[in-house]
C-alpha atoms as a PDB file:
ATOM      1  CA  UNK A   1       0.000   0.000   0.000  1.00  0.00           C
ATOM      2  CA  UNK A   2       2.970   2.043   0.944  1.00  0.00           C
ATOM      3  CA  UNK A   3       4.666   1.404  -2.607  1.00  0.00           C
ATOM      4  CA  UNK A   4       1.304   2.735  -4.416  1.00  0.00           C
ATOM      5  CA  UNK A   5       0.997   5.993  -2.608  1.00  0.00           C
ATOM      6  CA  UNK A   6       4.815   6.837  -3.365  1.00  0.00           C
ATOM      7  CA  UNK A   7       4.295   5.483  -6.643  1.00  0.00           C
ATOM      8  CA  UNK A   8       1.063   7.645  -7.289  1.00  0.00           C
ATOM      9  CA  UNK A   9       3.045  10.816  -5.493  1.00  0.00           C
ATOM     10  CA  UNK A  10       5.844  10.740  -7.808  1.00  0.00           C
ATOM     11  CA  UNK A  11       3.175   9.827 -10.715  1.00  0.00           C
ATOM     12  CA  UNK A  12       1.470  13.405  -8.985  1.00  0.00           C
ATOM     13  CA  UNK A  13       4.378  15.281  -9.123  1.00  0.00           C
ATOM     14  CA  UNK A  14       5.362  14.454 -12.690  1.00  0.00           C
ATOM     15  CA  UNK A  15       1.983  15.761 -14.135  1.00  0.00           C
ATOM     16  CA  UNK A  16       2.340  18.597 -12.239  1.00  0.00           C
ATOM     17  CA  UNK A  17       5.749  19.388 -13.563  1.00  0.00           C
ATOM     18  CA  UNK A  18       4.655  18.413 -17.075  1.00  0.00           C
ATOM     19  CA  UNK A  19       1.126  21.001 -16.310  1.00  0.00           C
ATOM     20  CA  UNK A  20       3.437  23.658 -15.282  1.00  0.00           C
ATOM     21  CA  UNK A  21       5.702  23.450 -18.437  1.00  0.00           C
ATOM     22  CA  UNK A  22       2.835  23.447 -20.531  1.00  0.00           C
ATOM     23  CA  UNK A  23       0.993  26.276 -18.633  1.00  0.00           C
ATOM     24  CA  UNK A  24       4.451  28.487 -18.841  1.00  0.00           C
ATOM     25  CA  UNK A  25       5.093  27.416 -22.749  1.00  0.00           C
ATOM     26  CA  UNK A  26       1.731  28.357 -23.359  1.00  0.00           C
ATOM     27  CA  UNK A  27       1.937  32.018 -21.103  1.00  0.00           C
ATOM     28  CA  UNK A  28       5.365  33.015 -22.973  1.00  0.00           C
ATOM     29  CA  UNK A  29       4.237  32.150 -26.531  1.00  0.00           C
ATOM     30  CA  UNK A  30       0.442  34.317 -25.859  1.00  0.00           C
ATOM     31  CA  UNK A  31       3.052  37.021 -24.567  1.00  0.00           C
ATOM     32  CA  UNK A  32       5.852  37.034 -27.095  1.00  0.00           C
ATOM     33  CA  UNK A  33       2.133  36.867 -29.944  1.00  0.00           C
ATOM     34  CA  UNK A  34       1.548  40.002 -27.535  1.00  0.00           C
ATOM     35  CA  UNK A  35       4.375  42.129 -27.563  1.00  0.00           C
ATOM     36  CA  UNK A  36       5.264  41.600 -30.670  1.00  0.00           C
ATOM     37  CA  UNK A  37       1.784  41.677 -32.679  1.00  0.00           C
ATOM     38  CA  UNK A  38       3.131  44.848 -34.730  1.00  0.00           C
ATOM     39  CA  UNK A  39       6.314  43.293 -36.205  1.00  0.00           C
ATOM     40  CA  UNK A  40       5.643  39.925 -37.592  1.00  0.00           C
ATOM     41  CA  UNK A  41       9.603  40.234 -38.811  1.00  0.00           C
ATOM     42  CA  UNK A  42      10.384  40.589 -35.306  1.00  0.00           C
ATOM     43  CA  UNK A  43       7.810  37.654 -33.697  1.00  0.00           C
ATOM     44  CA  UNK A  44       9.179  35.448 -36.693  1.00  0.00           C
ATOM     45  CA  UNK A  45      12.963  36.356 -35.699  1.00  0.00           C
ATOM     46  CA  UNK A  46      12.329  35.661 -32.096  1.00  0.00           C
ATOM     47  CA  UNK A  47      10.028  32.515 -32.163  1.00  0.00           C
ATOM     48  CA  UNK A  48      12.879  31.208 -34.727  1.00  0.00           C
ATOM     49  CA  UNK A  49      15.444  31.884 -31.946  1.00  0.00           C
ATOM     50  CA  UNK A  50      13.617  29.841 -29.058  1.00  0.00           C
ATOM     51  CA  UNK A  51      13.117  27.141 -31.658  1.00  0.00           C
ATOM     52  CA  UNK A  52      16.915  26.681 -32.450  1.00  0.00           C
ATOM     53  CA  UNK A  53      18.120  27.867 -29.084  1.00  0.00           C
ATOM     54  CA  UNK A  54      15.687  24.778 -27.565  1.00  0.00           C
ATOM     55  CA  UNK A  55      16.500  21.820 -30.497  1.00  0.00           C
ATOM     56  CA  UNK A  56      20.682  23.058 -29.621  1.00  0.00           C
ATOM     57  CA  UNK A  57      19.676  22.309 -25.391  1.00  0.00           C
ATOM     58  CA  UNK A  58      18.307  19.019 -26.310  1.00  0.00           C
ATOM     59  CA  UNK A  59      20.767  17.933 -28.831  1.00  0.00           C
ATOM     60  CA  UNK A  60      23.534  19.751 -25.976  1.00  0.00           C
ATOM     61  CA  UNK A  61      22.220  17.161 -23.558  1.00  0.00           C
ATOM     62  CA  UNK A  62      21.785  14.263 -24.912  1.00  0.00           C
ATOM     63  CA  UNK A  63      25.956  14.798 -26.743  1.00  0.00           C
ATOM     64  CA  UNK A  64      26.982  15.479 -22.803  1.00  0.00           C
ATOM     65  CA  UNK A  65      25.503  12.652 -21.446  1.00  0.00           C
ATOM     66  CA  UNK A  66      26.458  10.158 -24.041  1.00  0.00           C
ATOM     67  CA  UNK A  67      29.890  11.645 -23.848  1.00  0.00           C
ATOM     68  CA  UNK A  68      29.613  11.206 -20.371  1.00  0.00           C
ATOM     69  CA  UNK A  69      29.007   7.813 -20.477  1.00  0.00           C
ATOM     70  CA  UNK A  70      31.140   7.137 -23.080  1.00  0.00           C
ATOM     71  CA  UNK A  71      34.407   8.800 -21.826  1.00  0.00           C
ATOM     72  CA  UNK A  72      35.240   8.096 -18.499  1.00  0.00           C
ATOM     73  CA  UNK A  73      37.550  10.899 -18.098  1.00  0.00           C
ATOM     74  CA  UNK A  74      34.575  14.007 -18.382  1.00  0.00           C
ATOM     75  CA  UNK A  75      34.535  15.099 -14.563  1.00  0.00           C
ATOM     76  CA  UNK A  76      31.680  14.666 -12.534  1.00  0.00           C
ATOM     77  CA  UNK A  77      29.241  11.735 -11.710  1.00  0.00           C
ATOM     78  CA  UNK A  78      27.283   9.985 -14.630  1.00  0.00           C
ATOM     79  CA  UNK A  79      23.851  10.184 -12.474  1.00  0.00           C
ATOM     80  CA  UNK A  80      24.386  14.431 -12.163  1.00  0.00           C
ATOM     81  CA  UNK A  81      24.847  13.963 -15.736  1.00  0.00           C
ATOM     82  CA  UNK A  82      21.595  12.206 -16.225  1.00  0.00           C
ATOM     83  CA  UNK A  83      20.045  15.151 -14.416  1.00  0.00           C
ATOM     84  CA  UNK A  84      21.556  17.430 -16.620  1.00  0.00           C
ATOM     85  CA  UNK A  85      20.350  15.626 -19.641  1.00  0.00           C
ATOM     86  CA  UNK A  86      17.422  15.438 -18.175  1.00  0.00           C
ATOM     87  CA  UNK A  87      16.246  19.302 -17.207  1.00  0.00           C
ATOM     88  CA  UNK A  88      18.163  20.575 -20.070  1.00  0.00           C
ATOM     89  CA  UNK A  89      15.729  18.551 -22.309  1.00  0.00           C
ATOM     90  CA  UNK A  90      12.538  19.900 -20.282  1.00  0.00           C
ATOM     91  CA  UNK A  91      13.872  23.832 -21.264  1.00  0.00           C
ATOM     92  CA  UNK A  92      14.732  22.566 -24.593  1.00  0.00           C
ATOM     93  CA  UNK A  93      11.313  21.465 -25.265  1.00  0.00           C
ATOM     94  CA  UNK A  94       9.504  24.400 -23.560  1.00  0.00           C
ATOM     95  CA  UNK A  95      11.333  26.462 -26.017  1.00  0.00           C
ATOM     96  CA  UNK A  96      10.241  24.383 -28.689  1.00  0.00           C
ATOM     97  CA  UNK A  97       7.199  24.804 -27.413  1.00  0.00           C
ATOM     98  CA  UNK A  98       6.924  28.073 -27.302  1.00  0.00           C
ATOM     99  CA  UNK A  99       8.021  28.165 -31.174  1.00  0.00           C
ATOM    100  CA  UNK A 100       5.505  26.272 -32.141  1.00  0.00           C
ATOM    101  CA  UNK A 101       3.103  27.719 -30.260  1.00  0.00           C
ATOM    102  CA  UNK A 102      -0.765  26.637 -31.209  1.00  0.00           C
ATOM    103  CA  UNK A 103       0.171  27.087 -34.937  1.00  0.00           C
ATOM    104  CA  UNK A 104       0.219  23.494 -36.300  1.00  0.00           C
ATOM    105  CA  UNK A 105       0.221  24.417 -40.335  1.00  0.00           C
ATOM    106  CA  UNK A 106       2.318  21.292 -41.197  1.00  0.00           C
ATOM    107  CA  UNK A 107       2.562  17.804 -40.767  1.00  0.00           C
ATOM    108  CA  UNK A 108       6.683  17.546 -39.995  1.00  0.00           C
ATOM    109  CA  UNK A 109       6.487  19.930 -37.866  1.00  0.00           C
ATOM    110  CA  UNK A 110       3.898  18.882 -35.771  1.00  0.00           C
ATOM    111  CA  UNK A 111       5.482  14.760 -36.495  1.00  0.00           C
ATOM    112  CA  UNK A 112       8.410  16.663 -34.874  1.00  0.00           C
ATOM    113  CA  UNK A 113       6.659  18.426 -31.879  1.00  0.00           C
ATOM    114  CA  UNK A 114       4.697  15.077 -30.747  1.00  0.00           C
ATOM    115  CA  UNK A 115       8.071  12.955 -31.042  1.00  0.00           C
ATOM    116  CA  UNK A 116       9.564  15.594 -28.613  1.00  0.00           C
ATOM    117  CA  UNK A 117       6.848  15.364 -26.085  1.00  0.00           C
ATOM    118  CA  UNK A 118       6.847  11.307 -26.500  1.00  0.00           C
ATOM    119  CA  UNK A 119      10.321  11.440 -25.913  1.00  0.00           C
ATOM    120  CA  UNK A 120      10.553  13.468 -22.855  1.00  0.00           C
ATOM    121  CA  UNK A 121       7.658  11.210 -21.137  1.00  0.00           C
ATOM    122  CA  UNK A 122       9.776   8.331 -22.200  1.00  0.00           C
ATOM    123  CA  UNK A 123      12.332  10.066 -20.139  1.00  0.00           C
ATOM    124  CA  UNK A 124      10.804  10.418 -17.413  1.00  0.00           C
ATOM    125  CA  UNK A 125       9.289   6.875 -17.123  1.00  0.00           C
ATOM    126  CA  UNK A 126      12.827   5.957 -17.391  1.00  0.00           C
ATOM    127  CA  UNK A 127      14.031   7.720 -14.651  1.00  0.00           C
ATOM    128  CA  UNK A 128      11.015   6.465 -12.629  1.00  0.00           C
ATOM    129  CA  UNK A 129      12.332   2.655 -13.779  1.00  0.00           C
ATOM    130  CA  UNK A 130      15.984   3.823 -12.806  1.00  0.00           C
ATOM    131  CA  UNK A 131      15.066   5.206  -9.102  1.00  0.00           C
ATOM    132  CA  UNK A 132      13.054   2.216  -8.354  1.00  0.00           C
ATOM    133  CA  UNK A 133      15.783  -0.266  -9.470  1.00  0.00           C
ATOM    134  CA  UNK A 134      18.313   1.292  -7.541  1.00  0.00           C
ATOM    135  CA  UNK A 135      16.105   1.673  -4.467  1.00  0.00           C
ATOM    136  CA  UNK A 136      15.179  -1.958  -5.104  1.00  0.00           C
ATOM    137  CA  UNK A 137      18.755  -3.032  -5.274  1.00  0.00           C
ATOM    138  CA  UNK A 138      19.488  -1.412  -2.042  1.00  0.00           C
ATOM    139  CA  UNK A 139      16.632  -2.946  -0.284  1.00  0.00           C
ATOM    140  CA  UNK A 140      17.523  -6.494  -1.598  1.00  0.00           C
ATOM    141  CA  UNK A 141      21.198  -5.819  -0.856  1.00  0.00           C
ATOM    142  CA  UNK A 142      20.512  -4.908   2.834  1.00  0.00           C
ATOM    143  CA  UNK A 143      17.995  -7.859   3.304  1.00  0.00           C
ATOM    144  CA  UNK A 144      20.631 -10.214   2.250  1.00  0.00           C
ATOM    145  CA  UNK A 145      23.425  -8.451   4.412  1.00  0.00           C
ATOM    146  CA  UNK A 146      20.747  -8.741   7.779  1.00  0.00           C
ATOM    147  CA  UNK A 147      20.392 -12.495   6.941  1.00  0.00           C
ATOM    148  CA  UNK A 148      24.156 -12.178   7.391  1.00  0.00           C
ATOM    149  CA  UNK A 149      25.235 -13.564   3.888  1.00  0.00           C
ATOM    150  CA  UNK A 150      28.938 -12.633   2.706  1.00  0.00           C
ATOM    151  CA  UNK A 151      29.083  -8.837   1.897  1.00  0.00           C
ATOM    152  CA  UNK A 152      31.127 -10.729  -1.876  1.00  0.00           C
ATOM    153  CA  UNK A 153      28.096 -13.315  -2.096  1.00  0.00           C
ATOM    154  CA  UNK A 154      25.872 -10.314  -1.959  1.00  0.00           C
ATOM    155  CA  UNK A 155      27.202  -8.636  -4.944  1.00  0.00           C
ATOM    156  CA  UNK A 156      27.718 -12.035  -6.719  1.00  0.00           C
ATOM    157  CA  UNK A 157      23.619 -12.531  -6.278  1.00  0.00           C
ATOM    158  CA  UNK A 158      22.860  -8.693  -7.038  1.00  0.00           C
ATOM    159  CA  UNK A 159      24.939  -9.079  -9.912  1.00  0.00           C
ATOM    160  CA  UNK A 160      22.850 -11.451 -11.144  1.00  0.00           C
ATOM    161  CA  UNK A 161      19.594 -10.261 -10.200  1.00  0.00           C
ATOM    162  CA  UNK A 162      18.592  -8.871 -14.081  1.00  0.00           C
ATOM    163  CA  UNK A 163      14.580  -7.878 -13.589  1.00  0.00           C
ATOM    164  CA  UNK A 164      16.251  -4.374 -13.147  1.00  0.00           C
ATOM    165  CA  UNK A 165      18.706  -4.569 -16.380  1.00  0.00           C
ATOM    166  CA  UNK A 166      15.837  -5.854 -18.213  1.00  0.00           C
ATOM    167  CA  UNK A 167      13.500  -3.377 -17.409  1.00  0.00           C
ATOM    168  CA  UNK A 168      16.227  -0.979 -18.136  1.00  0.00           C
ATOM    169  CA  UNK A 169      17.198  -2.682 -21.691  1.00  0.00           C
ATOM    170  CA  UNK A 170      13.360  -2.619 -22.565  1.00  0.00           C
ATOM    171  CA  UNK A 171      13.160   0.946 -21.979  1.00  0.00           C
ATOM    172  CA  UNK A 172      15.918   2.095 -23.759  1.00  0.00           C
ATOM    173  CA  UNK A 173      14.824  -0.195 -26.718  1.00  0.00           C
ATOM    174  CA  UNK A 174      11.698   2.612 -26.806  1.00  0.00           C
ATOM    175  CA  UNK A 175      13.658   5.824 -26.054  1.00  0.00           C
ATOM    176  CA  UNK A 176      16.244   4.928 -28.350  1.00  0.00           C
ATOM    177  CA  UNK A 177      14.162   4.558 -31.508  1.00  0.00           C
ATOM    178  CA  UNK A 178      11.802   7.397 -30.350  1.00  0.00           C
ATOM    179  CA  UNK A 179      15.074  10.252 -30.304  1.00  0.00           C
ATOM    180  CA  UNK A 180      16.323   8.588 -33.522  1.00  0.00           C
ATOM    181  CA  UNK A 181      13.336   9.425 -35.117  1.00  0.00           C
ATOM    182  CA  UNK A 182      12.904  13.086 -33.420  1.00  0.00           C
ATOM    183  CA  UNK A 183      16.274  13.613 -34.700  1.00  0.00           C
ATOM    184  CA  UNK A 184      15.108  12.320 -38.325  1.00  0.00           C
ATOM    185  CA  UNK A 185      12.202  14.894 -37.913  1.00  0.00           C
ATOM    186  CA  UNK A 186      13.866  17.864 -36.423  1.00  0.00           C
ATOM    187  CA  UNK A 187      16.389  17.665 -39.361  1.00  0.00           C
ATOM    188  CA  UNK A 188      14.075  17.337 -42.079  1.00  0.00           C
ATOM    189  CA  UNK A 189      11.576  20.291 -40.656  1.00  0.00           C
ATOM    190  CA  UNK A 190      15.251  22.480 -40.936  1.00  0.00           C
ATOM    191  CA  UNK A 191      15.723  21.488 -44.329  1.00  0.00           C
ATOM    192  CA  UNK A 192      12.230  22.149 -45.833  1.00  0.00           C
ATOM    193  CA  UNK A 193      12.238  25.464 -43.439  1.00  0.00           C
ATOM    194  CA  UNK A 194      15.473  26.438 -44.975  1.00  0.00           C
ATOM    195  CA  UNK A 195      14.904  25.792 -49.128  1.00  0.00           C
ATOM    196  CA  UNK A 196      11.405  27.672 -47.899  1.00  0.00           C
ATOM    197  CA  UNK A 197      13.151  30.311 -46.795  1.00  0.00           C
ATOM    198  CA  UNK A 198      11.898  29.865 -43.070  1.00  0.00           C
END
């Protein structure tokens, strides 16, 4: 019973993250339409910006955590790294958002928009996966050292113990695919914005 409430808490808090991003994405782009409903040059100029300023803070974090991960010799640990990649993404697609505002007048564009949004709930659901593995690995790591079992049997069995890889392995089979493809889309929308002339 215990599990569920955390479980729906974090599930609580995630929305209201998510509800908050949307409800400032939305505020800034009615505002920016506001300020700027006199110079359509200047709205166009600026809406551009936030667009590439927010596809560069996604595609920043997800290089620096893959170089992270990759090169051992970046500073710092991999899981503050993680959270980097993580909130980095969150601004990146509020500024996206905020480019795109309610005006959905193609179908890349929007292809690209929804791929963003599916992959930063795949993101968190992964994170949600990662906490609870780790918290479950603890738990099962301390039950086995109260039972008094050899601290090098202990990581032997949790070594073994692959629910928690599989999970993981499962998830990144869907988060994989699903920034390939935003990457695909986000290209392509540059392209035909560019021989369009914007």
């Amino acid at each position: 019973m215990l599990i569920t409430l955390k479980a729906f808490g974090r599930l609580a808090i995630l929305v209201s993250i998510l509800g908050m991003a949307l409800g400032v994405t939305v505020v800034a782009e009615i505002a920016i339409d506001q300020l700027t409903y006199q110079s359509r040059d200047l709205r166009h100029l600026l809406k551009h910006s936030l667009g590439n300023g927010g596809s560069l803070l996604v595609a920043f974090s997800i290089a620096a955590y893959m170089g992270r991960k990759r090169y051992k010799w970046i500073p710092g640990r991999l899981k503050d790294w993680l959270d980097v990649h993580q909130w980095l993404s969150v601004g990146g697609v509020m500024l996206v958002g905020i480019h795109t505002g309610a005006h959905f007048r193609a179908v890349v564009p929007i292809l690209a928009f929804l791929l963003m949004l599916a992959c930063l709930v795949s993101g968190f659901i992964g994170r949600v996966i990662y906490i609870r593995a780790q918290k479950d690995l603890k738990f099962r790591r301390a039950e086995l050292l109260k039972e008094g079992v050899d601290p090098d049997e202990v990581e032997q069995t949790l070594a073994m113990a692959t629910a928690a890889a599989n999970t993981l392995s499962r998830w990144k089979a869907t988060h994989r695919p699903l920034s390939l493809a935003l990457g695909l889309a986000l290209l392509w929308h540059v392209m035909v914005a560019l021989f369009f002339g914007g």
